[in-house]
C-alpha atoms as a PDB file:
ATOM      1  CA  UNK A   1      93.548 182.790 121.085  1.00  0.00           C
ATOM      2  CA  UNK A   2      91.496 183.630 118.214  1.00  0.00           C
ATOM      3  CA  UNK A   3      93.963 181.573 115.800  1.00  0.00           C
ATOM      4  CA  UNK A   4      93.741 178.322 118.250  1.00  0.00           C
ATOM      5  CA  UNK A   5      89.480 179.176 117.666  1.00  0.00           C
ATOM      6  CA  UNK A   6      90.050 179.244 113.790  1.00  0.00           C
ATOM      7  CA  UNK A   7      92.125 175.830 113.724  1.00  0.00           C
ATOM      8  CA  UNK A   8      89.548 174.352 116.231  1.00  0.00           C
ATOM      9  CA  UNK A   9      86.738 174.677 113.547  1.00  0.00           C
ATOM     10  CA  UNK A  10      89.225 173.504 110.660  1.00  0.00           C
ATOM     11  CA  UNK A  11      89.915 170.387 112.449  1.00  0.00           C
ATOM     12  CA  UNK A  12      86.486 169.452 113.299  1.00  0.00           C
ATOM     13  CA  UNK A  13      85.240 170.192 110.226  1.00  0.00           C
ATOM     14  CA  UNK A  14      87.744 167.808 108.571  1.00  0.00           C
ATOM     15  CA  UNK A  15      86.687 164.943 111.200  1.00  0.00           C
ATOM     16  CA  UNK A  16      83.283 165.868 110.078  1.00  0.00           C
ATOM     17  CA  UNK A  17      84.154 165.041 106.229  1.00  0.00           C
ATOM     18  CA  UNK A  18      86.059 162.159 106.933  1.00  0.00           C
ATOM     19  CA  UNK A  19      83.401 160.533 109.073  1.00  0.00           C
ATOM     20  CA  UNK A  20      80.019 161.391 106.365  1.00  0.00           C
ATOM     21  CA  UNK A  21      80.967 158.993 103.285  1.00  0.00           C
ATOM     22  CA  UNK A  22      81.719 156.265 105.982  1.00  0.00           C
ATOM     23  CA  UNK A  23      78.020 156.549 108.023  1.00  0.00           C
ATOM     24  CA  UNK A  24      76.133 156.637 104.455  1.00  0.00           C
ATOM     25  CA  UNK A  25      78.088 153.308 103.542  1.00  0.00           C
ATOM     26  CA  UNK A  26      77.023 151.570 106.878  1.00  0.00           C
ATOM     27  CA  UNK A  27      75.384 147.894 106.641  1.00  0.00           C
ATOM     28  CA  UNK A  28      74.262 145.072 108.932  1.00  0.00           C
ATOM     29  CA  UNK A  29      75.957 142.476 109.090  1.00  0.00           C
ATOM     30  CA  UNK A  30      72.605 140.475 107.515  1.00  0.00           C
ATOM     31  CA  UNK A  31      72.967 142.815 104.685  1.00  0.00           C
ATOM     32  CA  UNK A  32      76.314 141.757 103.329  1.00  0.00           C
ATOM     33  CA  UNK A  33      76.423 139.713 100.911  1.00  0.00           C
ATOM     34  CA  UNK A  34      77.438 136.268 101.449  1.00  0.00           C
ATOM     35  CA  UNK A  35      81.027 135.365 100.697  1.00  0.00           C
ATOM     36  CA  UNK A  36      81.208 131.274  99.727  1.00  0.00           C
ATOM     37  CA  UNK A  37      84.536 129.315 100.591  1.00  0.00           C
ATOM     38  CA  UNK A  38      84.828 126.350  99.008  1.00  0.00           C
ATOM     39  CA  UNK A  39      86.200 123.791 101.251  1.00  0.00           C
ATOM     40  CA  UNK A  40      89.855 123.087 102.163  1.00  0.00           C
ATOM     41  CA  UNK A  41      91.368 119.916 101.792  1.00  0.00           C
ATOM     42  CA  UNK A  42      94.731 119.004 103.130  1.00  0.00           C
ATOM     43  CA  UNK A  43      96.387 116.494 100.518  1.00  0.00           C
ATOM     44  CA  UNK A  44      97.317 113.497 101.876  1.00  0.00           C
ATOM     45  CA  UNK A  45     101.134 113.804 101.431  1.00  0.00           C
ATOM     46  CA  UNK A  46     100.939 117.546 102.717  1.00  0.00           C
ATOM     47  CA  UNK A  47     102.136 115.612 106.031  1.00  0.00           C
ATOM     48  CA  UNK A  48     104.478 113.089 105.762  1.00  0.00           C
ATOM     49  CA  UNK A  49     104.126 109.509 107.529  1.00  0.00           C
ATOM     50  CA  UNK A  50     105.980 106.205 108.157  1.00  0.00           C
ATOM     51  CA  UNK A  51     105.527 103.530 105.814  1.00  0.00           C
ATOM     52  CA  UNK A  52     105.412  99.888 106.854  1.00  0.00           C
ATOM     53  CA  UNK A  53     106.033  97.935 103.888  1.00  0.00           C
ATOM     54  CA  UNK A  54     105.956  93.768 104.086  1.00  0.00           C
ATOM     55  CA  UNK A  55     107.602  91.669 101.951  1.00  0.00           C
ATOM     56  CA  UNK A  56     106.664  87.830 101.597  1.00  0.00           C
ATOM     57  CA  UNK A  57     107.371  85.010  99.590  1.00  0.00           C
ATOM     58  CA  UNK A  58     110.491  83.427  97.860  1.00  0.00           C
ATOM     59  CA  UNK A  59     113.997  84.027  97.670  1.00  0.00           C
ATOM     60  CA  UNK A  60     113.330  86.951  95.184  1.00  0.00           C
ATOM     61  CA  UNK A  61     112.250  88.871  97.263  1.00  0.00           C
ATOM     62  CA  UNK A  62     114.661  87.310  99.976  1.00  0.00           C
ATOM     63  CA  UNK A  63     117.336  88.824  97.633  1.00  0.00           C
ATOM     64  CA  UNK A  64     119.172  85.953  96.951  1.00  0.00           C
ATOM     65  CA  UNK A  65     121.420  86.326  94.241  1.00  0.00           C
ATOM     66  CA  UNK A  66     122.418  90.380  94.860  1.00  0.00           C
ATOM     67  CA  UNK A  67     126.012  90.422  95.390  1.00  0.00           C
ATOM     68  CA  UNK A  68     125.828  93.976  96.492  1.00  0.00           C
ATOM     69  CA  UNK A  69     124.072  92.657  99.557  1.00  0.00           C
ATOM     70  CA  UNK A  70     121.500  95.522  98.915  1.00  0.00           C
ATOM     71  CA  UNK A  71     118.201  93.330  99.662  1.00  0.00           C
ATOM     72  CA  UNK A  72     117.495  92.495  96.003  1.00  0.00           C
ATOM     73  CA  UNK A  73     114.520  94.580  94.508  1.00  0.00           C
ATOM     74  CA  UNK A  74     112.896  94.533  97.927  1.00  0.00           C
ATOM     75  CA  UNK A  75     115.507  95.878  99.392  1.00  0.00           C
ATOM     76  CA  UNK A  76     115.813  98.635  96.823  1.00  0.00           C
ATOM     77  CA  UNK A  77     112.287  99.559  96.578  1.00  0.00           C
ATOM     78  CA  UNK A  78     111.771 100.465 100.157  1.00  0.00           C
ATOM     79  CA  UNK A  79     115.020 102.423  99.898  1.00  0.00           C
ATOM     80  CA  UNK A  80     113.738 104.709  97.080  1.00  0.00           C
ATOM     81  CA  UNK A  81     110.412 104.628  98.349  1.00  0.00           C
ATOM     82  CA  UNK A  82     112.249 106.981 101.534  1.00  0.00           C
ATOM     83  CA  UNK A  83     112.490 109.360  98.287  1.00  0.00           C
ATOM     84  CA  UNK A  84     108.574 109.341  97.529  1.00  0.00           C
ATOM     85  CA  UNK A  85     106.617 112.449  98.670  1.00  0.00           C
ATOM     86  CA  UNK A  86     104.426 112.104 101.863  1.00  0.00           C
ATOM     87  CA  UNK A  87     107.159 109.714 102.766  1.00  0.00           C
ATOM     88  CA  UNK A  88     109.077 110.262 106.078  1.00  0.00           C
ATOM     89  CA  UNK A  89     110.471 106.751 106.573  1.00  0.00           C
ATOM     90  CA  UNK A  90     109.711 103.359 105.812  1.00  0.00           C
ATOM     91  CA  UNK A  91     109.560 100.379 108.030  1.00  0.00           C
ATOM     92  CA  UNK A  92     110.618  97.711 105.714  1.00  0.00           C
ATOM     93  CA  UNK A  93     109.898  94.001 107.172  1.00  0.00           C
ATOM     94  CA  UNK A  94     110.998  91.150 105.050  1.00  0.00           C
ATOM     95  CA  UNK A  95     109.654  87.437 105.911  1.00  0.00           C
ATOM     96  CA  UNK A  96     110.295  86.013 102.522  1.00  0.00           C
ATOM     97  CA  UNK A  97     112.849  82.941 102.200  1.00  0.00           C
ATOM     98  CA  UNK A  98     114.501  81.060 100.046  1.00  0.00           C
ATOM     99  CA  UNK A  99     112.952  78.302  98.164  1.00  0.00           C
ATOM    100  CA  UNK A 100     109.394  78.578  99.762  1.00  0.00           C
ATOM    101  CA  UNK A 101     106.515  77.276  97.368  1.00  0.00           C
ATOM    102  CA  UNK A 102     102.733  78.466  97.445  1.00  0.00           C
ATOM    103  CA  UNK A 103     102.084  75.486 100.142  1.00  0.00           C
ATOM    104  CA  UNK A 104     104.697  76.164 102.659  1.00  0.00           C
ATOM    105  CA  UNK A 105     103.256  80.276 101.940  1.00  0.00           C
ATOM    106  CA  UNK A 106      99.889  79.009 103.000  1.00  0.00           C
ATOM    107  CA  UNK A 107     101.442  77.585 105.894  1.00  0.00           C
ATOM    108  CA  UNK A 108     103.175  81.260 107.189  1.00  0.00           C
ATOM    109  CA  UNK A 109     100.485  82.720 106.532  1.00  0.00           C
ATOM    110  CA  UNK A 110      99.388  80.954 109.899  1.00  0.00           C
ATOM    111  CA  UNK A 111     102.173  82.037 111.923  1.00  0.00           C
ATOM    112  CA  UNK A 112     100.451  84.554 114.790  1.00  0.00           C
ATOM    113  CA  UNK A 113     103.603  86.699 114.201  1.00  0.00           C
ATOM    114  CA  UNK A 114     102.940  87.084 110.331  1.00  0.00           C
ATOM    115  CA  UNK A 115      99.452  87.645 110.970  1.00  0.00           C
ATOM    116  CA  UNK A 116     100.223  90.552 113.161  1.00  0.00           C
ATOM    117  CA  UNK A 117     103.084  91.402 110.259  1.00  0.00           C
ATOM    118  CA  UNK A 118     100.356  91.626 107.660  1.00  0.00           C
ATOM    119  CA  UNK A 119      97.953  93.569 109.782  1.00  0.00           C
ATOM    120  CA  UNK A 120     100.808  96.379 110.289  1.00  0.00           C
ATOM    121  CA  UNK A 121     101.597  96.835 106.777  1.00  0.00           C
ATOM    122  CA  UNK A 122     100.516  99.693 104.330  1.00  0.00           C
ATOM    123  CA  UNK A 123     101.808  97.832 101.662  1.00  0.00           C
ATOM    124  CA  UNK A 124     102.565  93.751 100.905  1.00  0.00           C
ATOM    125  CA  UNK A 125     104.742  93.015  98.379  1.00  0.00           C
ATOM    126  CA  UNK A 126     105.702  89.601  97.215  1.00  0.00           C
ATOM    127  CA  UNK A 127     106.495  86.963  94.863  1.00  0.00           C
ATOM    128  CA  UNK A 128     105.643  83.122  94.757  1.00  0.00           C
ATOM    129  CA  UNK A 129     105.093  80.449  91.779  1.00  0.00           C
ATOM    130  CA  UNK A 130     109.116  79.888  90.835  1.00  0.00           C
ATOM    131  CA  UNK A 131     109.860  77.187  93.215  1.00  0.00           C
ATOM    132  CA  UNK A 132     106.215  75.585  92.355  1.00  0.00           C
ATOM    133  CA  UNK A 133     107.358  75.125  88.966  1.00  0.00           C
ATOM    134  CA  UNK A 134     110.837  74.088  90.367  1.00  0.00           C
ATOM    135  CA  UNK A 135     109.343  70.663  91.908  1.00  0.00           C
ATOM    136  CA  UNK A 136     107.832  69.507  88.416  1.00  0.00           C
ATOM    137  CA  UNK A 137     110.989  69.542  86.922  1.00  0.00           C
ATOM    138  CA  UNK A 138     112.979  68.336  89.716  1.00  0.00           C
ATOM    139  CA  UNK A 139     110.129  65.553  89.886  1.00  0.00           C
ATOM    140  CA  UNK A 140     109.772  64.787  86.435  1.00  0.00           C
ATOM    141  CA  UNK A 141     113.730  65.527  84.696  1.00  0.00           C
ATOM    142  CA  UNK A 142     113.952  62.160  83.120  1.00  0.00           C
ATOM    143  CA  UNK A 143     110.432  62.435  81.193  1.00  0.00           C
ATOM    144  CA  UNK A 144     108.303  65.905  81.627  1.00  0.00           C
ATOM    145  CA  UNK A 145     105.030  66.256  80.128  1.00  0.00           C
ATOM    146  CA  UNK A 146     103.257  69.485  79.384  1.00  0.00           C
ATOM    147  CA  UNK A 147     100.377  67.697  81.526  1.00  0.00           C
ATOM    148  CA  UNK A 148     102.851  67.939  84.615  1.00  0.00           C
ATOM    149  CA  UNK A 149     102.736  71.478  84.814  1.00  0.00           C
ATOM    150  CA  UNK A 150      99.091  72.160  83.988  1.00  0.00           C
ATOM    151  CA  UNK A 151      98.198  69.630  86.973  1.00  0.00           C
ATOM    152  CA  UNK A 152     100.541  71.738  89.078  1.00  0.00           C
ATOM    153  CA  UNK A 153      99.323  74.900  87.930  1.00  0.00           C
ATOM    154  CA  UNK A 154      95.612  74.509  88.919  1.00  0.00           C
ATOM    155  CA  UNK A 155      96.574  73.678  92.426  1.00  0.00           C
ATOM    156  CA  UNK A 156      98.666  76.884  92.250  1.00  0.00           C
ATOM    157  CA  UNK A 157      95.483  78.383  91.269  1.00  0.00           C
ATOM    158  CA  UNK A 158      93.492  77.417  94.642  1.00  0.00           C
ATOM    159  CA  UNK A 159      96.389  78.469  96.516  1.00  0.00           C
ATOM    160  CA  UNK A 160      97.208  81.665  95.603  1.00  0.00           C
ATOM    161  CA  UNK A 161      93.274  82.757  95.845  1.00  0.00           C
ATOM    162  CA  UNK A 162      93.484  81.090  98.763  1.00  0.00           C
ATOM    163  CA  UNK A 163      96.380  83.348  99.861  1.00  0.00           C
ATOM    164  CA  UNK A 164      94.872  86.649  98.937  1.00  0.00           C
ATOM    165  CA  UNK A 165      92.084  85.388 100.831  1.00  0.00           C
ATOM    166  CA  UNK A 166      93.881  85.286 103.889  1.00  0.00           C
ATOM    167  CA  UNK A 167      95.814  88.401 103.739  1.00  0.00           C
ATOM    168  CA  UNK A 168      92.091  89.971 102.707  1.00  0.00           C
ATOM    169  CA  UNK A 169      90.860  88.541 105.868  1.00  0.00           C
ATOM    170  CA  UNK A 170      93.738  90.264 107.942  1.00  0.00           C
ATOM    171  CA  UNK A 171      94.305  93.482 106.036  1.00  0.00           C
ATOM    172  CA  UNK A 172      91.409  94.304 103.602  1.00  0.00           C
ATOM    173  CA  UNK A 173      92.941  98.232 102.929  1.00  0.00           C
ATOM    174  CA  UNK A 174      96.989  97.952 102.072  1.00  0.00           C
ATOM    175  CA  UNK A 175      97.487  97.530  98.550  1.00  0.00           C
ATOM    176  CA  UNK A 176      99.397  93.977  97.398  1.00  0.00           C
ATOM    177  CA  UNK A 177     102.507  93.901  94.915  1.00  0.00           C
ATOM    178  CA  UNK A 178     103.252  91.044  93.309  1.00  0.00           C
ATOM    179  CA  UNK A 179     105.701  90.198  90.758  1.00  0.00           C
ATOM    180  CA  UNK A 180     105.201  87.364  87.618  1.00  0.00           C
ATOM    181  CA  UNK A 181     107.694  84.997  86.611  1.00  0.00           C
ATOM    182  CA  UNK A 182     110.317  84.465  84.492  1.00  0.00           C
ATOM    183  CA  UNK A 183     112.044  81.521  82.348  1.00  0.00           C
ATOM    184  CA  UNK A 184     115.508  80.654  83.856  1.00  0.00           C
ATOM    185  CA  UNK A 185     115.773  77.710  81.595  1.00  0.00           C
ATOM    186  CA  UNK A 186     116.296  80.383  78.942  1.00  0.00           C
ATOM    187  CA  UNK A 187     119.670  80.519  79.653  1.00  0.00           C
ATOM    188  CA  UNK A 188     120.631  77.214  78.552  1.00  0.00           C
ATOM    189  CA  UNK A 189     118.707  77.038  75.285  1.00  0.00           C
ATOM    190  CA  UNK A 190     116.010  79.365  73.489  1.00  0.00           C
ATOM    191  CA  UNK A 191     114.445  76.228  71.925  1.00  0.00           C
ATOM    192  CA  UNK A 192     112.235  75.168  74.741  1.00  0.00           C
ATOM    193  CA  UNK A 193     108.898  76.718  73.582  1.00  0.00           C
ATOM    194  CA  UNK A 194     107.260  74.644  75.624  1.00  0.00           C
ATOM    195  CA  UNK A 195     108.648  76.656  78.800  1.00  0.00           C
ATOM    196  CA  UNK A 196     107.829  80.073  77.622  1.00  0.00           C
ATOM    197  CA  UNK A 197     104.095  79.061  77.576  1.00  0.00           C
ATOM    198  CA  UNK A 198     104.017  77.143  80.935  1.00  0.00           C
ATOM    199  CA  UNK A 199     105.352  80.666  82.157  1.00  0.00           C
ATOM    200  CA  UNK A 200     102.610  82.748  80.596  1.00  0.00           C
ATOM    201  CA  UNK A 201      99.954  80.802  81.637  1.00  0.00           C
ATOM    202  CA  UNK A 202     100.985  80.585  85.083  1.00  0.00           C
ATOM    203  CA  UNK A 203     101.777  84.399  84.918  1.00  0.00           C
ATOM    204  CA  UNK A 204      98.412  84.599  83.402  1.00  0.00           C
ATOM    205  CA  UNK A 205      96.454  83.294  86.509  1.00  0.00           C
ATOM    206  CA  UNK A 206      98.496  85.913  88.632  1.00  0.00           C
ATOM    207  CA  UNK A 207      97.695  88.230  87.212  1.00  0.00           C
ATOM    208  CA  UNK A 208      94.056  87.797  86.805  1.00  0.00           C
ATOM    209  CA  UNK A 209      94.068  87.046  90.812  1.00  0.00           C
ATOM    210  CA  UNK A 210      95.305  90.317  90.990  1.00  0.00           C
ATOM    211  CA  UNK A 211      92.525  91.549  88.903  1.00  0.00           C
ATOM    212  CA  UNK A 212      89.567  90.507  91.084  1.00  0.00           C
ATOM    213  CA  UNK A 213      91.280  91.528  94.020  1.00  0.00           C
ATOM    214  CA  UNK A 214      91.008  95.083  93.128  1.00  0.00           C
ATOM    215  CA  UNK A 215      93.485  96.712  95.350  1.00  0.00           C
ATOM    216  CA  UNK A 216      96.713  94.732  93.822  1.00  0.00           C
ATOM    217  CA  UNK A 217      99.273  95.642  90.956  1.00  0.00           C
ATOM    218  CA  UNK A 218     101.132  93.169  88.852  1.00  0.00           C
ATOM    219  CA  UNK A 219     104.728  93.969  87.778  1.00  0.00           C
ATOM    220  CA  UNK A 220     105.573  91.473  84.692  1.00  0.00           C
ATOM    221  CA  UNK A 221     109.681  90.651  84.870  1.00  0.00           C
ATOM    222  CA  UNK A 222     109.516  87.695  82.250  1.00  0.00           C
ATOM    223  CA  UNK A 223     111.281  89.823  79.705  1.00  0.00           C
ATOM    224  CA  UNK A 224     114.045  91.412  82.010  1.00  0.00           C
ATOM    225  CA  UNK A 225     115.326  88.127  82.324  1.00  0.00           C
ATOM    226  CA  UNK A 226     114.912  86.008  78.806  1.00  0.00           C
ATOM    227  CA  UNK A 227     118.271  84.942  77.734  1.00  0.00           C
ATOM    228  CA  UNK A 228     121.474  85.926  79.798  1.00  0.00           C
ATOM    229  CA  UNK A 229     122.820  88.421  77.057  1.00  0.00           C
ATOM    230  CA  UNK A 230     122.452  91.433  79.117  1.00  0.00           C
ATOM    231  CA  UNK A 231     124.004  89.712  82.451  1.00  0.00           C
ATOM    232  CA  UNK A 232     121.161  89.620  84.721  1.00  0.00           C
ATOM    233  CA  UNK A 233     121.393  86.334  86.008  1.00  0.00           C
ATOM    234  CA  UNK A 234     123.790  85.447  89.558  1.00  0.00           C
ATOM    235  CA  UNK A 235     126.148  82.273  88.769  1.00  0.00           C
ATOM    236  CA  UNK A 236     123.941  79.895  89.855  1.00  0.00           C
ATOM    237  CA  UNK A 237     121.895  80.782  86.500  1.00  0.00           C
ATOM    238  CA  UNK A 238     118.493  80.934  88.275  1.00  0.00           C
ATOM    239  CA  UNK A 239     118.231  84.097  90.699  1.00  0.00           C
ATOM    240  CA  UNK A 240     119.270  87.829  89.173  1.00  0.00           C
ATOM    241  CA  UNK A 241     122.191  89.312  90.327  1.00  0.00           C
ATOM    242  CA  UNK A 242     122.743  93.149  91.434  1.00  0.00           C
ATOM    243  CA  UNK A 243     121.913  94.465  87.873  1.00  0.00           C
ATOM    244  CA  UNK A 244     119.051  92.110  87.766  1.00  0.00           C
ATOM    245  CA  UNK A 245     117.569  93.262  91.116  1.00  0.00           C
ATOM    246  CA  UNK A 246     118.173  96.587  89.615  1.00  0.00           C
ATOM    247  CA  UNK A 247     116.225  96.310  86.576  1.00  0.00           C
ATOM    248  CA  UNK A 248     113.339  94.596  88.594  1.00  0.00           C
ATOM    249  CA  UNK A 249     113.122  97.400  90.881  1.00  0.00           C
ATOM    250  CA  UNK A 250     112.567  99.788  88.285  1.00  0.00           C
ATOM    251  CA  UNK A 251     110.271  97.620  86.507  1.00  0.00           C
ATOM    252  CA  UNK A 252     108.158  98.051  90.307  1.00  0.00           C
ATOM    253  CA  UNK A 253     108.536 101.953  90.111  1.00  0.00           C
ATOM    254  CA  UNK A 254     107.248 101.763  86.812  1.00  0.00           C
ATOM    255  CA  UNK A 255     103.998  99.627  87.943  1.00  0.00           C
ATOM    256  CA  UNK A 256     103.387 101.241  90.795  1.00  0.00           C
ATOM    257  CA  UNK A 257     103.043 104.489  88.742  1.00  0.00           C
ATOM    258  CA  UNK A 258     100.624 103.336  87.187  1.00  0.00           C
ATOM    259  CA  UNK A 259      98.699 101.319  89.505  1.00  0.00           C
ATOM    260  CA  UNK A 260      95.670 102.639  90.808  1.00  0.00           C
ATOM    261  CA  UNK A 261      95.924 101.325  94.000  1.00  0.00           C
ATOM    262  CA  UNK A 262      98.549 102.741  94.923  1.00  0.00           C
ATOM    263  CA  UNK A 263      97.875 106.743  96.536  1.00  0.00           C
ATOM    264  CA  UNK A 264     101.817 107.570  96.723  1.00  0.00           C
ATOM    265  CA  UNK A 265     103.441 110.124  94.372  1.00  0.00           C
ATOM    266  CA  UNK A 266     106.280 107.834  92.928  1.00  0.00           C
ATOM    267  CA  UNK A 267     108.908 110.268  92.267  1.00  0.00           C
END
């Protein structure tokens, strides 16, 4: 009995010293200090999404040309684009065709269908001017003039503001992707100087459409496709074939890099 007394008092005592330091420490809750979080943000390819990516235009983007049947760059850039983080899948949709000029673009553009296409997309993708240039020298093979082209070239100017002002008016957000031109008449000769300026002036007022717009990126191709040495071209010496439509996808991955309006991580 009197040992149970003795380890009674031991005990209590030790509850006693463990329970002191903790009553002298004791604080309101107003009188501890304030702890500051700074704000969480959740990046915006923590989660991944869908991906609805347009393609409009000619038959470059069409694809015509790819013997691989792969869909041409288009075809190829929404397939790696599957690969990009904050990617889950991508709804590709591709209303380009073969041999369609800025005019006859204007004039899908008013198709209720595209309209709802171009609404949907995240990202529009396209290229247009080839055929344009196409007509002059179809119209004019016995005797072309410089002059031709110029003439041609300012009423590609009105159109293709006119065209980003349409998609503007339907999708202000999604960036737009749109490739220059290139000189197909360089593989029959590398004399015709005359050519290679037509195509950097009209690649010039691209590009500088693109450049007000603000939310566009401009992928230049004119040099993946000068000359035939590296054998880009498909046999009917005008459209690329597979290992051009390679080549001109990565020359889009490469742009789109380093395009600002662009928010994916291009892996």
């Amino acid at each position: 009995m009197r040992r149970m007394l003795v380890l009674g008092l031991v005990f209590s005592l030790f509850l006693a010293g463990c329970q002191a330091p903790f009553s002298k420490k004791e604080t309101t809750l107003a009188e501890r200090e304030a702890v500051a979080f700074n704000p969480f943000v959740v990046p915006e390819t923590f989660i991944p999404k869908r991906v609805n990516v347009l393609g409009l235009g000619d038959s470059l983007t069409q694809g015509v040309g790819d013997e691989r049947k792969e869909g041409g760059y288009f075809g190829r850039l929404t397939s790696d684009m599957e690969q990009w983080k904050g990617v889950m899948e991508v709804d590709a949709v591709n209303l380009a065709k073969r041999g369609r000029r800025s005019d006859q673009f204007l004039k899908q553009l008013q198709d209720e269908e595209v309209q709802e296409a171009v609404i949907q997309a995240d990202y529009i993708v396209f290229t247009i001017g080839g055929n344009d240039i196409m007509k002059v020298v179809k119209g004019n093979f016995m005797q072309m003039k410089m002059s031709d082209f110029y003439k041609a070239l300012g009423k590609f100017e009105t159109r293709i503001e006119e065209l980003f002002e349409i998609i503007r008016l339907y999708n202000p957000d999604a960036p737009i992707i749109v490739a220059g031109l290139y000189n197909p008449f360089s593989v029959v000769t590398d004399e015709v100087q005359e050519f290679e300026d037509i195509i950097a002036d009209w690649n010039r007022s691209i590009e500088e459409q693109v450049e007000q717009d603000g939310m566009a990126c401009f992928v230049p191709v004119k040099d993946l496709f000068n000359s035939n040495e590296n054998l880009v071209y498909h046999t009917d010496f005008f459209h690329p074939n597979s290992k051009g439509y390679d080549l001109m996808e990565k020359r889009f991955v490469r742009e789109i890099k380093g395009c600002s309006a662009v928010d994916l991580e291009v892996e």
